[in-house]
Protein backbone atom coordinates (compact mmCIF):
# COMPACT_ATOMS: atom_id res chain seq x y z
CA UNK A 1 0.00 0.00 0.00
CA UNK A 2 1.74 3.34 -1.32
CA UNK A 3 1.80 6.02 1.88
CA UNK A 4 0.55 8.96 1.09
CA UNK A 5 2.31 12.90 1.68
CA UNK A 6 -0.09 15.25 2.90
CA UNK A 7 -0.06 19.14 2.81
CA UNK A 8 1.79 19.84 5.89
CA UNK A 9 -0.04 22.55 7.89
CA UNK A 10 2.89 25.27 8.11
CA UNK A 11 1.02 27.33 11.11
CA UNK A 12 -1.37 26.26 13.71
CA UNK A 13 -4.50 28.39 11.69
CA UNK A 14 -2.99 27.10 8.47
CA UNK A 15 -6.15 26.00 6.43
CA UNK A 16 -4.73 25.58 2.88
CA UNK A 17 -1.77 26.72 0.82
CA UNK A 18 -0.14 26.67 -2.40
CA UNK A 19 1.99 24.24 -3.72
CA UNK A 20 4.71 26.14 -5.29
CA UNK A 21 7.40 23.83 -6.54
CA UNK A 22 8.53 19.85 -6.16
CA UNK A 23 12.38 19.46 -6.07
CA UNK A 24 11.63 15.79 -7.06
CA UNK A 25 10.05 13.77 -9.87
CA UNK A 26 8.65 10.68 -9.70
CA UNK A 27 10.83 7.72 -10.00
CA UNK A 28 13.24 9.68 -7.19
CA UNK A 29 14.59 7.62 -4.05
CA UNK A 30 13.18 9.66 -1.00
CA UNK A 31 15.19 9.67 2.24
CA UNK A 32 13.49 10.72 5.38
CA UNK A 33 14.40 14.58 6.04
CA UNK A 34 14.97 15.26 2.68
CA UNK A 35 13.40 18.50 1.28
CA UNK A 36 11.13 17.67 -1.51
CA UNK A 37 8.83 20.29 -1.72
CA UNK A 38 8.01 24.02 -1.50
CA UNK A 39 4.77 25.09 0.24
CA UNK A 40 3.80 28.83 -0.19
CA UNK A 41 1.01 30.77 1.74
CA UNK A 42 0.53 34.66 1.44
CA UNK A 43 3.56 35.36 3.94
CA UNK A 44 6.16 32.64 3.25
CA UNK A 45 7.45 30.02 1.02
CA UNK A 46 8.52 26.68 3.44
CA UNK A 47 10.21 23.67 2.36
CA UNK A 48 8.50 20.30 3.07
CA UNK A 49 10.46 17.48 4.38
CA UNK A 50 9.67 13.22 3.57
CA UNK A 51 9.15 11.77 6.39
CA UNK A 52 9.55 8.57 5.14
CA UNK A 53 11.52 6.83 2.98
CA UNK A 54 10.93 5.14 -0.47
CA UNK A 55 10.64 5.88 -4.02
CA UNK A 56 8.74 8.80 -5.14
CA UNK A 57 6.04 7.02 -7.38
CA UNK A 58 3.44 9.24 -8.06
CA UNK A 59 2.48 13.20 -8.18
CA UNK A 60 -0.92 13.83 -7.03
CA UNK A 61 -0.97 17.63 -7.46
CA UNK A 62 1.33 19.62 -9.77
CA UNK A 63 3.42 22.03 -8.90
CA UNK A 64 1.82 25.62 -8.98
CA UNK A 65 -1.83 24.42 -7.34
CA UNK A 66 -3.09 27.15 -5.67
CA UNK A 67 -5.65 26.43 -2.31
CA UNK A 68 -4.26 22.71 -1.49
CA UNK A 69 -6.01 21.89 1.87
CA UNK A 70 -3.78 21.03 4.78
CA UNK A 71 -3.88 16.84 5.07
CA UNK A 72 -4.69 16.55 1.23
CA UNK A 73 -2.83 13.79 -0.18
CA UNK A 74 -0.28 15.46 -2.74
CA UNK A 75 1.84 12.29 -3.58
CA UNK A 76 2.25 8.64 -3.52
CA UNK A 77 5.32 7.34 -1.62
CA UNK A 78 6.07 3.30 -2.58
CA UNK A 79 7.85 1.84 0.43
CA UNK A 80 10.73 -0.72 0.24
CA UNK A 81 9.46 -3.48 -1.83
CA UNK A 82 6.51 -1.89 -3.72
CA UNK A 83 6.55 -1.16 -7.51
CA UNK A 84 4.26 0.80 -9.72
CA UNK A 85 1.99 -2.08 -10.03
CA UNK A 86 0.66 -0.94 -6.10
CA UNK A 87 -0.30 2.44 -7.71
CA UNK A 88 -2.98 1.42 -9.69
CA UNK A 89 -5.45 -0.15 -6.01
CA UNK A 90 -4.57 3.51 -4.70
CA UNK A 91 -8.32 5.14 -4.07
CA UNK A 92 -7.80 8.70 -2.77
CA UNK A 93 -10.51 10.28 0.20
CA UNK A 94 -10.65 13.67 -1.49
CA UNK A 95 -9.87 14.64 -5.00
CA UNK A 96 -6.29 14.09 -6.29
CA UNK A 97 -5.83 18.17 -6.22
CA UNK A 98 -7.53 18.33 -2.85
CA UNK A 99 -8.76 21.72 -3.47
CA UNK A 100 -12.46 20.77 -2.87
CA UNK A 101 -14.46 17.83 -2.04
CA UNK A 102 -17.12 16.98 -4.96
CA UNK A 103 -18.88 14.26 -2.64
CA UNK A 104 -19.27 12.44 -5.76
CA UNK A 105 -17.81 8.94 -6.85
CA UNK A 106 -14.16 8.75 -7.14
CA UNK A 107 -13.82 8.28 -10.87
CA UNK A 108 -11.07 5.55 -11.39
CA UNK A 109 -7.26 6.31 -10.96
CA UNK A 110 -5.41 7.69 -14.36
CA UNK A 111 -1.91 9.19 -15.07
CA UNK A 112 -1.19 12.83 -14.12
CA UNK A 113 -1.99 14.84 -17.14
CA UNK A 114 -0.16 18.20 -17.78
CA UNK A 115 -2.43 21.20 -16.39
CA UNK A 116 -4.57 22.66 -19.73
CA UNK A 117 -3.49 26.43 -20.54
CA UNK A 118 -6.30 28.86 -18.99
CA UNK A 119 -9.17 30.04 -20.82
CA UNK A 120 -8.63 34.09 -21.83
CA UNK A 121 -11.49 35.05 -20.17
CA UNK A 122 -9.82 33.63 -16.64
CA UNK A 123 -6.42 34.89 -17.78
CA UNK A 124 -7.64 38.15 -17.95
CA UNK A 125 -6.18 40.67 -15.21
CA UNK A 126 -8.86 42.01 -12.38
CA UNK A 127 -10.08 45.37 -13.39
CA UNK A 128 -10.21 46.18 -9.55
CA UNK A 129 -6.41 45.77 -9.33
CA UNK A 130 -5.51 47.47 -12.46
CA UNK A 131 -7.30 50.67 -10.65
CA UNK A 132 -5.70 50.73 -7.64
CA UNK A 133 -2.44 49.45 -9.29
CA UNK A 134 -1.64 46.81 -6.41
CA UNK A 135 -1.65 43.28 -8.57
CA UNK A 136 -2.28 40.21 -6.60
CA UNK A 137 0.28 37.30 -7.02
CA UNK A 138 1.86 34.89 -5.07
CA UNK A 139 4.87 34.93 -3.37
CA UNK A 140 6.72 32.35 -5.51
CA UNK A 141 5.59 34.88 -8.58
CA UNK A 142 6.58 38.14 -7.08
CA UNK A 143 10.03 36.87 -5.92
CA UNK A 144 10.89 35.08 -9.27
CA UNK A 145 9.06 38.19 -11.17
CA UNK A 146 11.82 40.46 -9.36
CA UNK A 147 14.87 38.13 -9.88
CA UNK A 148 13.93 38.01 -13.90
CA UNK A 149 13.05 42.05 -13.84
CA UNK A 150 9.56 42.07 -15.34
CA UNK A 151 6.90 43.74 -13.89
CA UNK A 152 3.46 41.45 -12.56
CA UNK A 153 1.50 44.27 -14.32
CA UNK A 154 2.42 43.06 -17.56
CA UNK A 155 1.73 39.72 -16.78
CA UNK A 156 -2.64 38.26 -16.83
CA UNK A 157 -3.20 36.16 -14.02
CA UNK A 158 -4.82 32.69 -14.13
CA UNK A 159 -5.61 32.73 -10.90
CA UNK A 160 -8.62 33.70 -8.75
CA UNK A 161 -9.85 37.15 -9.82
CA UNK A 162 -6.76 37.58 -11.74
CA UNK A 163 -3.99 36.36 -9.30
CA UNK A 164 -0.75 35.61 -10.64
CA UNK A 165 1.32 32.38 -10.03
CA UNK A 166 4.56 31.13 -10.87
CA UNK A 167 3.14 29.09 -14.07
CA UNK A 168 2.12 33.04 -14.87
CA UNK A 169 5.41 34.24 -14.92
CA UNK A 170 7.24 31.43 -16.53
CA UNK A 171 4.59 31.07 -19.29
CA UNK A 172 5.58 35.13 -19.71
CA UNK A 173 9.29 34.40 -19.51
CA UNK A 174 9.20 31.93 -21.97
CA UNK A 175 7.56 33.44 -24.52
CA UNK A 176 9.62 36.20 -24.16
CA UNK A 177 7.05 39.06 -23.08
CA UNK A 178 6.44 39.61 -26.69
CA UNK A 179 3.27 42.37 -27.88
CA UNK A 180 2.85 42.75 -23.99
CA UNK A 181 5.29 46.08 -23.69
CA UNK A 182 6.91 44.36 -21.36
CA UNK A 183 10.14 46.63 -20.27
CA UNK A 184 13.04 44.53 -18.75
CA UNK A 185 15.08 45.69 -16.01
CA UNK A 186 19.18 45.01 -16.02
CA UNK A 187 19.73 43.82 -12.52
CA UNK A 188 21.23 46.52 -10.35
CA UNK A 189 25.01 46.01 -10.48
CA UNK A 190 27.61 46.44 -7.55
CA UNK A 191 31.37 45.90 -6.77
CA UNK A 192 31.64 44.14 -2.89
CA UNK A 193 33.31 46.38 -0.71
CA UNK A 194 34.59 44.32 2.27
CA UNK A 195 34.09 45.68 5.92
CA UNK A 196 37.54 46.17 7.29
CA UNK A 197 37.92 46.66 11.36
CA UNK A 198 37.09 50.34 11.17
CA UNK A 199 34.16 49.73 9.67
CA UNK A 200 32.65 47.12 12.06
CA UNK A 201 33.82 49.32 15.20
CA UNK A 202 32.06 52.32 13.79
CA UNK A 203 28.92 50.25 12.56
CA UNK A 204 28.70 48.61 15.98
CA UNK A 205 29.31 51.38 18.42
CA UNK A 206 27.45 54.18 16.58
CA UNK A 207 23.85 51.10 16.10
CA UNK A 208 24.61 50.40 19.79
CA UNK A 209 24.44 54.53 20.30
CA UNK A 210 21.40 55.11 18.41
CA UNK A 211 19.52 51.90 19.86
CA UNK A 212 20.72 52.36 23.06
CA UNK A 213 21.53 55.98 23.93
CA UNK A 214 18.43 58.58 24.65
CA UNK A 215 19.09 61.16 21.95
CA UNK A 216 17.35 64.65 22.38
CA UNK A 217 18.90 67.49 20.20
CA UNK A 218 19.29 71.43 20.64
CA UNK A 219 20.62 73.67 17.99
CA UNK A 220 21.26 77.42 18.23
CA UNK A 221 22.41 79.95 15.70
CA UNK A 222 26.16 81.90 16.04
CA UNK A 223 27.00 85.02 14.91
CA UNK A 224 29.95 84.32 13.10
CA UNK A 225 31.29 88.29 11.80
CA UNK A 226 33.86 88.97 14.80
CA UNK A 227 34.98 85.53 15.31
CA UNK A 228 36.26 85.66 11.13
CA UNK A 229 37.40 88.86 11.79
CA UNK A 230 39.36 88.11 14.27
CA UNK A 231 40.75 85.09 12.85
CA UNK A 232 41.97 86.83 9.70
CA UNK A 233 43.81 89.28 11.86
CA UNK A 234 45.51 86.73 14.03
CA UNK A 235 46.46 84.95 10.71
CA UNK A 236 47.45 88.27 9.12
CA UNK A 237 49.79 88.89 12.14
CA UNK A 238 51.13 85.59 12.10
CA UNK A 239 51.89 85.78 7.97
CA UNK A 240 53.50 89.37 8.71
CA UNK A 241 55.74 88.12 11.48
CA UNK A 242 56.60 84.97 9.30
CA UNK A 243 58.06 87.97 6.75
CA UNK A 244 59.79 89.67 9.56
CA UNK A 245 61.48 87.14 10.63
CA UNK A 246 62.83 86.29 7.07
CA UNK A 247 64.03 89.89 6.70
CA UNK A 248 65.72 89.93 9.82
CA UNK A 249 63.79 93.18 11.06
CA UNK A 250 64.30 93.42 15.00
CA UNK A 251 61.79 93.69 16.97
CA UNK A 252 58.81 92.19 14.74
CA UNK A 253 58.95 88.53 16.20
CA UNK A 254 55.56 87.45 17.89
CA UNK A 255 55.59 86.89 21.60
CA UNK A 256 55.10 82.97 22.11
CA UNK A 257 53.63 81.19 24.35
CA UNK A 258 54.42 77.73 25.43
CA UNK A 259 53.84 75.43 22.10
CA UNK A 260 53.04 78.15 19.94
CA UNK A 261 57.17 78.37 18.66
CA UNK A 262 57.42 80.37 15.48
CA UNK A 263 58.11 78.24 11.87
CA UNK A 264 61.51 78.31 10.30
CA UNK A 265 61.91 79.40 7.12
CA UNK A 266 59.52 82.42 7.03
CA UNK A 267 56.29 80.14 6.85
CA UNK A 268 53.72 81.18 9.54
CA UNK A 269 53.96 80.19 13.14
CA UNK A 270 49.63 79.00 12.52
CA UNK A 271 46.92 79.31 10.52
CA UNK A 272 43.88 79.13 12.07
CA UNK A 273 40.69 77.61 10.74
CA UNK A 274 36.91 78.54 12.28
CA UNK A 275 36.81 74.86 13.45
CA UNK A 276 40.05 75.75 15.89
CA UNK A 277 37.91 78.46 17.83
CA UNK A 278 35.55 76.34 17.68
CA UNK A 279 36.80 74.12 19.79
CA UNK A 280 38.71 76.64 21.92
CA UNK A 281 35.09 77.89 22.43
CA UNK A 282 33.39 74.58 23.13
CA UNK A 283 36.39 74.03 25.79
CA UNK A 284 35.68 77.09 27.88
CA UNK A 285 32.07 76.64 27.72
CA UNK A 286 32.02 73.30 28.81
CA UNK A 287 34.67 74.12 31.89
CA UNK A 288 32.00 76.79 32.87
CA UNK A 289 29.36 73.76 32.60
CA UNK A 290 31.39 71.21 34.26
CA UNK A 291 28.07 68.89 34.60
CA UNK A 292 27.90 68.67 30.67
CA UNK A 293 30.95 67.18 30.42
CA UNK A 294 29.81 63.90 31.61
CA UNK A 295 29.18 59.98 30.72
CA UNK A 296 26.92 57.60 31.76
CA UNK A 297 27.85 54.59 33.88
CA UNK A 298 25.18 52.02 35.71
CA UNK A 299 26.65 53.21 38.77
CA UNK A 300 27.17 56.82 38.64
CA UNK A 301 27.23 59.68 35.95
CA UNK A 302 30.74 60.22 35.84
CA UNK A 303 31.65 64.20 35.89
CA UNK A 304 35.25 64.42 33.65
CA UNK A 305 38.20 66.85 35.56
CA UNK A 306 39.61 67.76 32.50
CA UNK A 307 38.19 69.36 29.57
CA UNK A 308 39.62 66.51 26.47
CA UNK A 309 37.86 67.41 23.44
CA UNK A 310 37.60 64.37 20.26
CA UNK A 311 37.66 65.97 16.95
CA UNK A 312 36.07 63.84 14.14
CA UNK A 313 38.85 63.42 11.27
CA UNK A 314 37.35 61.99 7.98
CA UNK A 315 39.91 58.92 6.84
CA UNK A 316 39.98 56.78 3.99
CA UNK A 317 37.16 54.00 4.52
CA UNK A 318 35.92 55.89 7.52
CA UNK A 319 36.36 58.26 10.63
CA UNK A 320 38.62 58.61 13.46
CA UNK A 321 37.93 60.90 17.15
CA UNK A 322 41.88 61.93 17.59
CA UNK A 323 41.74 64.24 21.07
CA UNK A 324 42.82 67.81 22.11
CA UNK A 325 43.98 66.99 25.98
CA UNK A 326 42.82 69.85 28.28
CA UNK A 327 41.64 72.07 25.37
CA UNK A 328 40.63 74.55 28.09
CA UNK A 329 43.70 75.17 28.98
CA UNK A 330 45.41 75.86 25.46
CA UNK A 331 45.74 78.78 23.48
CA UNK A 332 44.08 78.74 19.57
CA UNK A 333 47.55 78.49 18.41
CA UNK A 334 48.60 75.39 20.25
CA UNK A 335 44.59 73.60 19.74
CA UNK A 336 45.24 74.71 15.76
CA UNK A 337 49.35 73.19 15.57
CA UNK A 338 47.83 70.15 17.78
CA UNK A 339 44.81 69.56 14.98
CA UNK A 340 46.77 69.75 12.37
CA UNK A 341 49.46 67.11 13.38
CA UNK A 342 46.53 64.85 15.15
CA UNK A 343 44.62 65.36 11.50
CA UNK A 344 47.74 64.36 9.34
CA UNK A 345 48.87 61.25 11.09
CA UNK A 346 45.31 59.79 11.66
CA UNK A 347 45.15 60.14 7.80
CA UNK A 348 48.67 58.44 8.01
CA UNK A 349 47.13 55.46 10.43
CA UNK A 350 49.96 56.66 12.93
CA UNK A 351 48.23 57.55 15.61
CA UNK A 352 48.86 56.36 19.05
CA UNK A 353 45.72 54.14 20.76
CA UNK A 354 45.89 57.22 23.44
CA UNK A 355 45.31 59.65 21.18
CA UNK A 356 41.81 58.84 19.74
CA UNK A 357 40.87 56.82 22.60
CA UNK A 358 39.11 58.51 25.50
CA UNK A 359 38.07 62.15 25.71
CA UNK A 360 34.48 63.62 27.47
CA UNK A 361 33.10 65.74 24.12
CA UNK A 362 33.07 65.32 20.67
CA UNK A 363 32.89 67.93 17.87
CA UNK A 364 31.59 67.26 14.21
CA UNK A 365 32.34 69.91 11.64
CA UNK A 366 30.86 69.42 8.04
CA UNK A 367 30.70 73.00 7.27
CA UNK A 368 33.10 72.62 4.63
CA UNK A 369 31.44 71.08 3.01
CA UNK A 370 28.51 73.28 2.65
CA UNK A 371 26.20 71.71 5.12
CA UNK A 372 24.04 74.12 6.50
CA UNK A 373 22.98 71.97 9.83
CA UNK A 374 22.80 68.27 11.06
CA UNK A 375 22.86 66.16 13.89
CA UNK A 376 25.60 63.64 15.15
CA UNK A 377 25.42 60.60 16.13
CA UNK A 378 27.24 60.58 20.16
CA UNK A 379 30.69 58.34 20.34
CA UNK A 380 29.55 56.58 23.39
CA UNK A 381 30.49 56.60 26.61
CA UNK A 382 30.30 60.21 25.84
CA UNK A 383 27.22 62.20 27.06
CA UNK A 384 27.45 64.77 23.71
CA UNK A 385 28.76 65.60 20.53
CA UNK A 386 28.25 68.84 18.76
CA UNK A 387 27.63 69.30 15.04
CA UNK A 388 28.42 72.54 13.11
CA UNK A 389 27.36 73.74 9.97
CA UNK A 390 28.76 76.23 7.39
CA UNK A 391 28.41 79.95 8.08
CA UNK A 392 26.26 81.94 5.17
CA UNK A 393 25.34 85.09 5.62
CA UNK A 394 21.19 85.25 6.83
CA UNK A 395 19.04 88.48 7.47
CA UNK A 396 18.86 89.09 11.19
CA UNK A 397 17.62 91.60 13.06
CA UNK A 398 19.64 94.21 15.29
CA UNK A 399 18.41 97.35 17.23
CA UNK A 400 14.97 96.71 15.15
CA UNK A 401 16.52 96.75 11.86
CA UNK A 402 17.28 94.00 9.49
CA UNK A 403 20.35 93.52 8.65
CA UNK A 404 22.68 90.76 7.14
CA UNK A 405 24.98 89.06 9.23
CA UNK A 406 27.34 85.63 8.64
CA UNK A 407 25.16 82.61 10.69
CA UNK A 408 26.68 79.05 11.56
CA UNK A 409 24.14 76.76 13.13
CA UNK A 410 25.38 74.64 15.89
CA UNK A 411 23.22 71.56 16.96
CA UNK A 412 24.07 69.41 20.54
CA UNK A 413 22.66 65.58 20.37
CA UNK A 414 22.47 65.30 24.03
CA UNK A 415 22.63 61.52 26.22
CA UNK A 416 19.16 62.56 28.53
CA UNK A 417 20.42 60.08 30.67
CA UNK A 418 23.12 62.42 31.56
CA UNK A 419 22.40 65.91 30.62
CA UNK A 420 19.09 67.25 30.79
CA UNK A 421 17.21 69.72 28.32
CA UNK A 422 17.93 72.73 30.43
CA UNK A 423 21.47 71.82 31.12
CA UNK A 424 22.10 71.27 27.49
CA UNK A 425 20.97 74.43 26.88
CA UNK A 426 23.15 76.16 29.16
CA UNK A 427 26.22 74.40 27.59
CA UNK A 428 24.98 75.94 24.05
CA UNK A 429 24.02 79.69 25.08
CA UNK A 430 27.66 79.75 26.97
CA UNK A 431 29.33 78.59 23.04
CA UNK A 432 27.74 81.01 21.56
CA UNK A 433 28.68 83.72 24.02
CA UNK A 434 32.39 82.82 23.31
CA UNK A 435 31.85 82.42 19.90
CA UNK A 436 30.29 86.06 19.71
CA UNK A 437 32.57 86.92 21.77
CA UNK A 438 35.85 85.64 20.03
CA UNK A 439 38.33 88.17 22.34
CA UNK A 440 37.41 85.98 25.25
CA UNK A 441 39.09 82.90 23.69
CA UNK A 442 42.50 84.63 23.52
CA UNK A 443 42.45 85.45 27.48
C-alpha cells in the first residue's frame, strides 16, 4: 500500500496553501528529512520534508496548485518493496488536487496529465487591481518576477480574480514578453566592498548609540562676523611676522607662548581655521558647565576633571575621534598646531591608541562642506557631541533693523540620561557667548 504525503499545515490556523514547486520527480529515491517540496502561503514560502523513505512514485498535485487543503494527499510514496503495479489499487478520500471535495464517486485512478493552458477570459487581469495598481500574485511569482526584472502588471493572471502564479510568470518568460510592452530591467550592479575593522567598530558602536543611547537634540544659531574677523587678523599677524622674521627686522617677532614656537623658514607660526575656535570655544564653555561634560555609567554619571575634546577626522574607509587633551587650557595656536598634526597622522594610520581613545566631548564639523545643519550621532560613553554647519550670511535683526549678518548653526545631540534639556541648553548659550565673543578665547 503506497503512503501517502499530505499538505503539511505550516502554522497552527494554516487551512490551505499553495503548492509552489517539487524538487523531485517521480521515479526519485526519497530519504526521510529530505526537502522535496516548496509550500507557499501569502507570507512565506517553506520547504517540506519526507518523512519517510521510499521511491517517489506518483504526483498527485502539480506544482503551482493554488488552495491545497492542509492533510490533502499530494503524492504517492512506494515503500521498500513496492513497484508501480501498487499504484494502480490507490483510491484517494478527497480529489487528487484536494482543493475541494465533490462528494461524488471517485472516478477511477489515471496518469497525471499536464495542467490545460487557462481560458482568456480567466487569464484576464482584475479590473479592480488594475485601478488601484496593487496586482495580486503569489509569493513564488513576485520573488521570481523580481529576480527576472519584469513587472506582474504586464503579466494576466490565471488565478482567482486575476492572481498571478509562478506558471504566470514562466509562461511570460518563456515566450519572451512579446506584444505585452513588457520593459526589462538590467539587474542593479555592484562591486563588494569588504568591511575592514574600522568599519565594524564604527557600525557597531554608533547602532549600539542610536539603539541604546536617549538622543534629544538642541541647535542654536552663532554670529559668526567677529569671530572671522578676528581670525583673519591673528592669521594676518602671524603671515606678517613669518616675513619679519625672514628679513631679519628686529623687533617684529611674535611673543610665544608655550607650544606656539614660530616656523623656520619664514612660513607662519599657525593658521587658524573657524573649526580651531571652535573648539577653543566649546572648551571654555564646557569648563564653565562642568556637569555637561559627563558619561553615563550604571553606577554613577561620571563628571570628567579635565576638559579633552575628540575631533572627528574623515579617513579613507571611515572616521577617526583623535583628542585635544585639556583644550581649556590651550591657546588657539597650540589647539590649531595640535589639529593639524593629530589630523595628518590619523590620515597616516599613525596615531597612538591614546590619542583617539578617551576624551568627554566630541565635535563634528561638516561646514566645509557646505552643510548648513545636522545632527551627530554621540561616540559613546560620551554624554554629547556637537555638530556645526557652514556659516552663510542670513538676514537678522539688530536694534529693530534688518540687517545681514554671517550665521553658523550649531546643533548638541544630548545623552538625557546624563544631561538634561535645560542643562544642554546652558552648555549651548555659553558657546555662543564665546563664539560672539571671540576676544574671550584669547584670554
Amino acid at each position: 500500500m503506497p503512503i501517502e504525503i499530505l499538505m503539511p499545515a505550516l502554522s497552527p490556523t494554516m487551512t490551505e496553501g499553495n503548492l509552489a514547486k517539487w524538487l523531485v520527480k517521480e521515479g526519485d529515491k526519497i530519504k526521510s528529512g529530505q526537502v522535496i517540496a516548496e509550500i507557499e502561503t501569502d507570507k512565506a514560502t517553506m520547504e517540506v520534508e519526507a518523512v519517510d523513505e521510499g521511491v517517489l512514485g506518483r504526483i498527485l498535485v502539480p506544482a503551482g496548485t493554488e488552495g491545497v487543503k492542509v492533510n490533502a494527499p499530494v503524492a504517492l510514496l512506494l515503500a521498500e518493496g513496492e513497484d508501480k503495479a501498487a499504484l494502480a489499487d490507490y483510491k484517494p478520500k478527497d480529489s487528487a488536487s484536494g482543493i475541494q471535495d465533490s462528494g461524488k464517486k471517485e472516478a477511477p485512478p489515471q496518469a497525471p496529465t499536464p495542467p490545460t493552458a487557462p481560458s482568456p477570459e480567466s487569464r484576464m487581469p482584475n479590473p479592480e487591481s488594475a485601478r488601484s495598481g496593487r496586482v495580486p500574485a503569489s509569493p513564488l511569482a513576485k520573488r521570481i518576477a523580481a529576480a527576472e526584472g519584469v513587472s506582474l502588471a504586464e503579466i494576466s493572471g490565471s488565478g482567482p480574480h486575476g492572481r498571478v502564479v509562478k506558471a504566470d510568470v514562466e509562461s511570460f518568460l518563456a515566450s519572451g514578453g512579446a506584444g505585452r510592452g513588457a520593459v526589462r530591467r538590467n539587474p542593479q550592479e555592484f562591486t563588494k566592498i569588504p568591511n575592514n575593522n574600522m568599519r565594524k567598530v564604527i557600525a557597531r558602536r554608533l547602532t549600539e548609540s542610536k539603539s541604546q543611547v536617549p538622543h534629544f537634540y538642541l541647535t542654536v544659531e552663532c554670529e559668526l562676523d567677529r569671530l572671522l574677523d578676528l581670525r583673519k587678523q591673528l592669521n594676518e599677524a602671524a603671515e606678517k611676522n613669518a616675513g619679519a622674521a625672514v628679513r631679519g627686522v628686529p623687533g617684529e617677532q611674535p611673543k610665544a607662548r608655550s607650544g606656539d614656537s614660530p616656523k623656520a623658514g619664514g612660513k607662519p607660526a599657525y593658521k587658524l581655521s573657524v573649526n580651531d575656535l571652535v573648539i577653543k570655544a566649546a572648551a571654555l564653555a564646557l569648563r564653565d558647565i562642568p556637569a555637561a561634560n559627563a558619561s553615563w555609567s550604571d553606577e554613577a554619571v561620571l563628571q570628567y576633571t579635565n576638559v579633552d575634546i575628540s575631533v572627528a577626522v574623515a579617513i579613507e574607509g571611515g572616521l577617526i575621534t583623535p583628542i585635544v587633551k585639556n583644550a581649556d587650557q590651550k591657546s588657539v595656536m597650540q589647539i590649531s598646531s595640535e589639529m593639524k598634526d593629530l589630523a595628518a597622522r590619523a590620515r597616516e594610520n599613525k596615531l597612538k591608541p591614546e590619542e583617539f581613545q578617551g576624551g568627554g566631548f566630541s565635535i563634528s564639523n561638516l561646514g566645509m562642506y557646505g552643510v548648513k545643519t545636522f545632527s551627530a550621532i554621540i561616540n559613546p560613553p560620551q554624554g554629547a557631541i556637537l555638530a556645526v554647519g557652514a556659516g552663510e550670511e542670513r538676514a537678522v535683526v539688530r536694534g529693530g533693523q534688518v540687517t545681514i549678518r554671517q550665521m553658523m548653526d550649531c546643533t548638541l545631540s544630548v545623552d538625557h540620561r546624563v544631561v538634561d534639556g535645560a542643562l544642554g541648553a546652558q552648555l549651548l548659550q555659553a558657546l555662543k557667548g564665546y563664539v560672539e565673543s571671540p576676544a574671550l578665547l584669547l584670554v
